[in-house]
C-alpha atoms as a PDB file:
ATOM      1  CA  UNK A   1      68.603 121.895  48.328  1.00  0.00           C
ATOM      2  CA  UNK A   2      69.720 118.787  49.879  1.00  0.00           C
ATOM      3  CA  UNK A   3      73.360 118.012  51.320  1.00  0.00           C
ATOM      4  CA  UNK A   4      74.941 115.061  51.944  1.00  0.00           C
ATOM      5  CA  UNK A   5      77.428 114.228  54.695  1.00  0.00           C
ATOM      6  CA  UNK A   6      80.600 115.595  52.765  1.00  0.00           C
ATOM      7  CA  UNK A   7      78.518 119.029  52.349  1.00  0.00           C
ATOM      8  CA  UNK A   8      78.193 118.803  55.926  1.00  0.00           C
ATOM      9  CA  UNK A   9      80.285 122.145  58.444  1.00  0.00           C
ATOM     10  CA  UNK A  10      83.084 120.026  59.493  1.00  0.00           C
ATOM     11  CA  UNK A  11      83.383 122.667  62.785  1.00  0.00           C
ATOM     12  CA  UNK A  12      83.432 119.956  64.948  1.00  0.00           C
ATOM     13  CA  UNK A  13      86.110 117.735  63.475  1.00  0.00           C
ATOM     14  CA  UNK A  14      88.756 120.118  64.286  1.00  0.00           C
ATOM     15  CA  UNK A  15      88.902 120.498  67.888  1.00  0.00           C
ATOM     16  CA  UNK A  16      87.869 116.779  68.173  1.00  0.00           C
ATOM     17  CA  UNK A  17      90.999 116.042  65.601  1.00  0.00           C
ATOM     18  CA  UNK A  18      93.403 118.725  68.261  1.00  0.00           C
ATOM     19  CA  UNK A  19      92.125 117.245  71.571  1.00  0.00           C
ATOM     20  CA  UNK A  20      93.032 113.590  70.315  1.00  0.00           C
ATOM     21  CA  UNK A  21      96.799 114.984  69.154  1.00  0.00           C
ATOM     22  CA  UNK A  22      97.119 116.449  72.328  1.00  0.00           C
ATOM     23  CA  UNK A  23      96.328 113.477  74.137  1.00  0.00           C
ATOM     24  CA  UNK A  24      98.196 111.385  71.990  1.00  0.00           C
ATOM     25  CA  UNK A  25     101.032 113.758  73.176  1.00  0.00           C
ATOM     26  CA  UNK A  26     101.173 114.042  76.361  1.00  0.00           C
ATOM     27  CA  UNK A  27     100.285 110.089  76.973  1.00  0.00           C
ATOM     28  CA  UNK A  28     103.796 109.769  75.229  1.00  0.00           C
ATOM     29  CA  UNK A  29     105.459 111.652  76.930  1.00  0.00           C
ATOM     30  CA  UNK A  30     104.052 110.227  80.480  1.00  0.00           C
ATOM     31  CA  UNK A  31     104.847 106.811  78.783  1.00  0.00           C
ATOM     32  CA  UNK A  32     108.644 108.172  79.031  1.00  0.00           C
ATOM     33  CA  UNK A  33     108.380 108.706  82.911  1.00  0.00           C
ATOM     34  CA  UNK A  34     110.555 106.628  84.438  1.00  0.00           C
ATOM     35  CA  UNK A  35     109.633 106.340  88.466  1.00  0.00           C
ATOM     36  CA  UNK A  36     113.472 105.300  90.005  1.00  0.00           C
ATOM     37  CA  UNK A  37     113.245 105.995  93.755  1.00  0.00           C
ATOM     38  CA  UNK A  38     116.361 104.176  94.388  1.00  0.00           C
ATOM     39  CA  UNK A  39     118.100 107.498  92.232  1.00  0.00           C
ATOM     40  CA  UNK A  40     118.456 109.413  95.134  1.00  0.00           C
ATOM     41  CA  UNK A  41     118.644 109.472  99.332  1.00  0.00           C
ATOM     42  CA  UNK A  42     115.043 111.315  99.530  1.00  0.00           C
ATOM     43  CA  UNK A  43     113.890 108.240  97.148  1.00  0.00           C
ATOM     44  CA  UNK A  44     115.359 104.926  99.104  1.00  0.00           C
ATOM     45  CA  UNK A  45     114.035 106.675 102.106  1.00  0.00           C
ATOM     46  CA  UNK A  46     110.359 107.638 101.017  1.00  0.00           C
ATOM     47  CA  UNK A  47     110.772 103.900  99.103  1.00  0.00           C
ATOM     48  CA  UNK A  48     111.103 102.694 102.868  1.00  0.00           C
ATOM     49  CA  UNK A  49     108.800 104.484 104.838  1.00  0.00           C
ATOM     50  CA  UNK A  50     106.044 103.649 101.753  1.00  0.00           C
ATOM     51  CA  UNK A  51     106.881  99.433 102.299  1.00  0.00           C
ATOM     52  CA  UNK A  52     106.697 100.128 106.186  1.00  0.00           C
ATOM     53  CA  UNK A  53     103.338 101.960 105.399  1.00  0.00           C
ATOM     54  CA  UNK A  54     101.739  99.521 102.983  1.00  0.00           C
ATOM     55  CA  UNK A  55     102.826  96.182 104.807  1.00  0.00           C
ATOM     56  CA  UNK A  56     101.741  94.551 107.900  1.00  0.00           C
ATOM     57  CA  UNK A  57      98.742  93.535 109.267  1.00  0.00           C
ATOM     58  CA  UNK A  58      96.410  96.472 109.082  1.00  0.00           C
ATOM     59  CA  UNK A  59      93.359  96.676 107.487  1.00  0.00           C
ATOM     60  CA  UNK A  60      93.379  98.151 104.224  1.00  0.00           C
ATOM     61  CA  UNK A  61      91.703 101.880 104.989  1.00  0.00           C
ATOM     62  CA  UNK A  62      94.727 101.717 107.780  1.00  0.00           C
ATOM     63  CA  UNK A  63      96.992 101.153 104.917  1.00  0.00           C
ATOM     64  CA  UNK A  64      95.061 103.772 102.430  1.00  0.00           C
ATOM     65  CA  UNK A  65      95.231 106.135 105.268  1.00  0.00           C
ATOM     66  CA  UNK A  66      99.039 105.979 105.670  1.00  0.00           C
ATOM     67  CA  UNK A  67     100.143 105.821 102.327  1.00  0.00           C
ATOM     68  CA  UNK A  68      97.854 108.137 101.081  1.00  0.00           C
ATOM     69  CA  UNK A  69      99.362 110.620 103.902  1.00  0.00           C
ATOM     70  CA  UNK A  70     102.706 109.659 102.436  1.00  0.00           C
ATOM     71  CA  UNK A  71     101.491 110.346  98.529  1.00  0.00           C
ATOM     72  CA  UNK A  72     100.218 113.943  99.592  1.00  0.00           C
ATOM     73  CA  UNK A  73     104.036 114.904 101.394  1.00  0.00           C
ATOM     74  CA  UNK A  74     105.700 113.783  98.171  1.00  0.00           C
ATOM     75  CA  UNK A  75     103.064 115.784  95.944  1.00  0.00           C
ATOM     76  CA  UNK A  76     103.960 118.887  98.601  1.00  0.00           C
ATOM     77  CA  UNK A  77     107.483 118.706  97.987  1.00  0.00           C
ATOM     78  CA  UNK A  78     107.068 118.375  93.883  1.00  0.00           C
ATOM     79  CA  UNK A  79     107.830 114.618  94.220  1.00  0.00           C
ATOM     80  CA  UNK A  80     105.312 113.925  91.840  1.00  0.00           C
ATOM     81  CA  UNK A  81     107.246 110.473  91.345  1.00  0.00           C
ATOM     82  CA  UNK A  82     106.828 109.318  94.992  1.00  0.00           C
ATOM     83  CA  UNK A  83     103.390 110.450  94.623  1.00  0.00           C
ATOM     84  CA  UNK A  84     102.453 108.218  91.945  1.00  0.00           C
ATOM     85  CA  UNK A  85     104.009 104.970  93.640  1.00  0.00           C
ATOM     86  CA  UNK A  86     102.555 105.723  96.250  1.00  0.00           C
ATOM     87  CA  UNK A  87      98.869 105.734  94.610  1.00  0.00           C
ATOM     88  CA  UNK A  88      99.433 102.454  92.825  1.00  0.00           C
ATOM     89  CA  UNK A  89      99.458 101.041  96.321  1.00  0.00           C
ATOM     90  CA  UNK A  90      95.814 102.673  97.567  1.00  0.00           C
ATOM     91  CA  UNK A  91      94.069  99.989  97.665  1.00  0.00           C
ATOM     92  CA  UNK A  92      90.022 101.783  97.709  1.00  0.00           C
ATOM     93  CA  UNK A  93      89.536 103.329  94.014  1.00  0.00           C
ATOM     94  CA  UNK A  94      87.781 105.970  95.117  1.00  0.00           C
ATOM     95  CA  UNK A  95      90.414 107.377  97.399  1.00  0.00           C
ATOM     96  CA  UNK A  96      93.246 106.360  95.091  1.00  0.00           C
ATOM     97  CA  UNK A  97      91.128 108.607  92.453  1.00  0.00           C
ATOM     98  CA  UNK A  98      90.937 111.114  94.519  1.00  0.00           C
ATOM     99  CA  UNK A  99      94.245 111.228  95.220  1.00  0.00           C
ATOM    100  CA  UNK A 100      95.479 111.130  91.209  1.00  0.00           C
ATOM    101  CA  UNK A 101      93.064 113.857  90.721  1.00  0.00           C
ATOM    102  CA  UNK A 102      95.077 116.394  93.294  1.00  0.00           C
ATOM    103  CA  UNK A 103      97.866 115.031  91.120  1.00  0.00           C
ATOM    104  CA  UNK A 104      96.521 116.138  87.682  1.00  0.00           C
ATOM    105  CA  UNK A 105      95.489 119.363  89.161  1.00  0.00           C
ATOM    106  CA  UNK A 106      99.001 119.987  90.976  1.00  0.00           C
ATOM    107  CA  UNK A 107     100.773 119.358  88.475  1.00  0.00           C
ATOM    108  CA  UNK A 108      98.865 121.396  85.770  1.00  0.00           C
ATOM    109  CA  UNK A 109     100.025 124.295  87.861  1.00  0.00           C
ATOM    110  CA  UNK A 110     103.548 123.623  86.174  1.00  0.00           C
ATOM    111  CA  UNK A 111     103.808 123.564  82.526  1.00  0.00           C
ATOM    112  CA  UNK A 112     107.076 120.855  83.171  1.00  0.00           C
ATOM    113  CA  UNK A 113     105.357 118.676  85.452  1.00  0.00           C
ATOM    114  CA  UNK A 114     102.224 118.306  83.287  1.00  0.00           C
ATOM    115  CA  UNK A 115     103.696 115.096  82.208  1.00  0.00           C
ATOM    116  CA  UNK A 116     103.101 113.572  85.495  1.00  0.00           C
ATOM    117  CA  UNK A 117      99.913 115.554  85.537  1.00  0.00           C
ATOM    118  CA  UNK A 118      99.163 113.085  82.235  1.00  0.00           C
ATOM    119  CA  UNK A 119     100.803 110.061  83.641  1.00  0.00           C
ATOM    120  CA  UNK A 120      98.125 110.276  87.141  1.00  0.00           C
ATOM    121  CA  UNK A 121      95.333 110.877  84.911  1.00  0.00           C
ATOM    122  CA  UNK A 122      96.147 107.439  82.615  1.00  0.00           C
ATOM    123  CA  UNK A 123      96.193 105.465  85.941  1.00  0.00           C
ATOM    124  CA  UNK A 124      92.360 106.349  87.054  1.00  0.00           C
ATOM    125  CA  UNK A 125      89.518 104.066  86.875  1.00  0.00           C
ATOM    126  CA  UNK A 126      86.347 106.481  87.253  1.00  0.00           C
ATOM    127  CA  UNK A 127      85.624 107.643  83.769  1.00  0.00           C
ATOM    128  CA  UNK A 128      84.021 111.079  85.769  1.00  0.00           C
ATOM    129  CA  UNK A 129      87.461 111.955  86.693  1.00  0.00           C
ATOM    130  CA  UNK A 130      89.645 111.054  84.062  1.00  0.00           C
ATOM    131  CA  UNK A 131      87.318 113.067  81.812  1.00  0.00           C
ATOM    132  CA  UNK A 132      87.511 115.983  84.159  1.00  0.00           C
ATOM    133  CA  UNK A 133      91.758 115.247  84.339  1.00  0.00           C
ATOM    134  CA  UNK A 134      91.870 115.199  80.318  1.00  0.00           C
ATOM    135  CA  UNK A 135      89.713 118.453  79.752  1.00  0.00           C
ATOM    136  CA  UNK A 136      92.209 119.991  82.442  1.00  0.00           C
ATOM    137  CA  UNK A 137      95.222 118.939  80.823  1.00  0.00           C
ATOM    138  CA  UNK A 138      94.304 119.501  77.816  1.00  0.00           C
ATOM    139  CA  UNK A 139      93.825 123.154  78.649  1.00  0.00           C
ATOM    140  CA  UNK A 140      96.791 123.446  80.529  1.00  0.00           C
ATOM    141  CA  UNK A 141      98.972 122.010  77.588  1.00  0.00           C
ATOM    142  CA  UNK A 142      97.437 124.753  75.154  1.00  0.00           C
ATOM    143  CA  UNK A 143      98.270 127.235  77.487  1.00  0.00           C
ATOM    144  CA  UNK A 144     102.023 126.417  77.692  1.00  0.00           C
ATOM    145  CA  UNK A 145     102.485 125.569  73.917  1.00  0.00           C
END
């Protein structure tokens, strides 16, 4: 007895099909973010010390070093939107990827602040760790559903 591809178990579609919706999901909703650190005093003044950190004549690991310092204090006090400015301006990929993925997995210990969670994981450029980022938050958004 033969069977074509229609006859096929379809077992695999499914979760493929769910993971994709989920995605599709939560990248909308990180699309919605809005990063305004001119909203509030801790804002202008994180918005300061980050252009003090990032400008100058320093090298750029001297840079990466002090803004990435900056990025962790914000991530510490739930300021996950000070956090991600403050990645876009790591100049090394590896350290800036390194620094979404403490993001993703800080925020996925908040079901309200997976958005930013999905928002660090879109801005990653090593396919290793936006993989690990998606199968993370992925599992965290099932979890809170």
């Amino acid at each position: 007895m033969s069977t074509t591809g229609s006859d096929k178990a379809t077992g695999w579609k499914i979760p493929l099909l769910f993971c994709a919706a989920v995605i599709l999901i939560v990248s909308v909703v990180a699309r919605a973010l809005h990063i305004d650190l001119e909203a509030d005093a801790w804002g202008r003044s994180f918005k300061n010390l980050l252009v003090d950190s990032a400008a100058g004549f320093a090298g750029h690991a001297q840079k990466d070093a002090k803004v990435e310092l900056l990025a962790r204090e914000a991530m510490g006090s739930g300021r996950f939107d000070g956090a991600c400015a403050a990645s876009a301006l790591v100049y090394n990929d590896y350290k800036r990827d390194g620094l979404l993925a403490d993001m993703v997995r800080r925020a996925a210990n908040d079901c309200a602040d997976l958005p930013w969670g999905a928002f660090a994981a879109k801005k990653m450029n090593g396919a290793g760790v936006r993989i690990d980022a998606h199968v993370l938050l992925n599992t965290r958004w099932r979890e809170c559903a």
